[in-house]
Protein backbone atom coordinates (compact mmCIF):
# COMPACT_ATOMS: atom_id res chain seq x y z
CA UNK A 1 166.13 -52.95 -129.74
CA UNK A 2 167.50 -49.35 -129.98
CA UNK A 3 170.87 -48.70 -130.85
CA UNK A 4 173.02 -45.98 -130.79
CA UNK A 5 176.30 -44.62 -131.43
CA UNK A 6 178.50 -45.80 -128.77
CA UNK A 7 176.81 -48.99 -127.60
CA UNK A 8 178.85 -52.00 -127.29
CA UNK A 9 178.41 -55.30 -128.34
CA UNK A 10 179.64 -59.17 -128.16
CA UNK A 11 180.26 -61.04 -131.46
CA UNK A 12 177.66 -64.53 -130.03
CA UNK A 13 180.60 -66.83 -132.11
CA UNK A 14 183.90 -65.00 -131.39
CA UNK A 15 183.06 -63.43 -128.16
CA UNK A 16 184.91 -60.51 -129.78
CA UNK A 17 184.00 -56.72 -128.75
CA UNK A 18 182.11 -54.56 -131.41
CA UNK A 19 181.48 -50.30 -130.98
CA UNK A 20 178.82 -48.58 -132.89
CA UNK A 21 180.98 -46.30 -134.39
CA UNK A 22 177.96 -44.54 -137.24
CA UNK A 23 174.27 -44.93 -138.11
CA UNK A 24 173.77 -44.23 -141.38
CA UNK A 25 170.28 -44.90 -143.04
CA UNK A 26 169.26 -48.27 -140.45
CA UNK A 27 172.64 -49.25 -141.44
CA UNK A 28 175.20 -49.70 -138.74
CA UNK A 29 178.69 -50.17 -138.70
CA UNK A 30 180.45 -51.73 -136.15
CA UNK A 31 184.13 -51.63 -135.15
CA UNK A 32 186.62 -53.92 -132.96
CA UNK A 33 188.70 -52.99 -130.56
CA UNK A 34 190.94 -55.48 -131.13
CA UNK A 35 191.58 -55.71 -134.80
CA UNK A 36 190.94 -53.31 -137.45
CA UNK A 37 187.70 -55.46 -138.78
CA UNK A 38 184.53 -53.19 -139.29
CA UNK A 39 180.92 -55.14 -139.64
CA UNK A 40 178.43 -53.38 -141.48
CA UNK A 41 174.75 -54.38 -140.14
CA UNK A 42 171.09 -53.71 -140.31
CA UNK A 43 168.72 -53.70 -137.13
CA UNK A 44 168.12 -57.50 -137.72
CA UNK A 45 171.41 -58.78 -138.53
CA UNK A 46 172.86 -56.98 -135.29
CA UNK A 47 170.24 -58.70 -133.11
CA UNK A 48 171.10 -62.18 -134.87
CA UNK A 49 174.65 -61.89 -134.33
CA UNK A 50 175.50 -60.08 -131.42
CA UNK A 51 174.38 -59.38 -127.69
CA UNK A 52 174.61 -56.69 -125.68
CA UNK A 53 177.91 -55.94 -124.03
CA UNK A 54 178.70 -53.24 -120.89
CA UNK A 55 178.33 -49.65 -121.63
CA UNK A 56 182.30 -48.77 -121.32
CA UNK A 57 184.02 -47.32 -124.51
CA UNK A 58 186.57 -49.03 -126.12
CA UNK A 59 190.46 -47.98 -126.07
CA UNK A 60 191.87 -47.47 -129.30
């Protein structure tokens, strides 16, 4: 899977929406929308955890 800065995701437990907000050495850290929690991930852990959500940016 590629991932980028930007690209959305769905938590597969919560349901709750994730953002790429940085890439930072195969590390990435996600961000919610909805409450100020940020997930830090590697390629794997990202794939485990979460599925792809729609391409549309999240308000702050």
């Amino acid at each position: 899977m590629r991932i980028a800065e930007g690209d959305r995701f769905k938590h597969k437990l919560t349901g709750q929406l994730f953002e790429v907000k940085m890439i930072k050495d195969d590390t990435f850290i996600l961000e919610s929308a909805q409450t100020p929690y940020r997930m830090w991930f590697g390629e794997e852990g990202v794939e485990l955890f979460f599925e792809t959500a729609a391409k549309k940016r999240l308000k702050k």
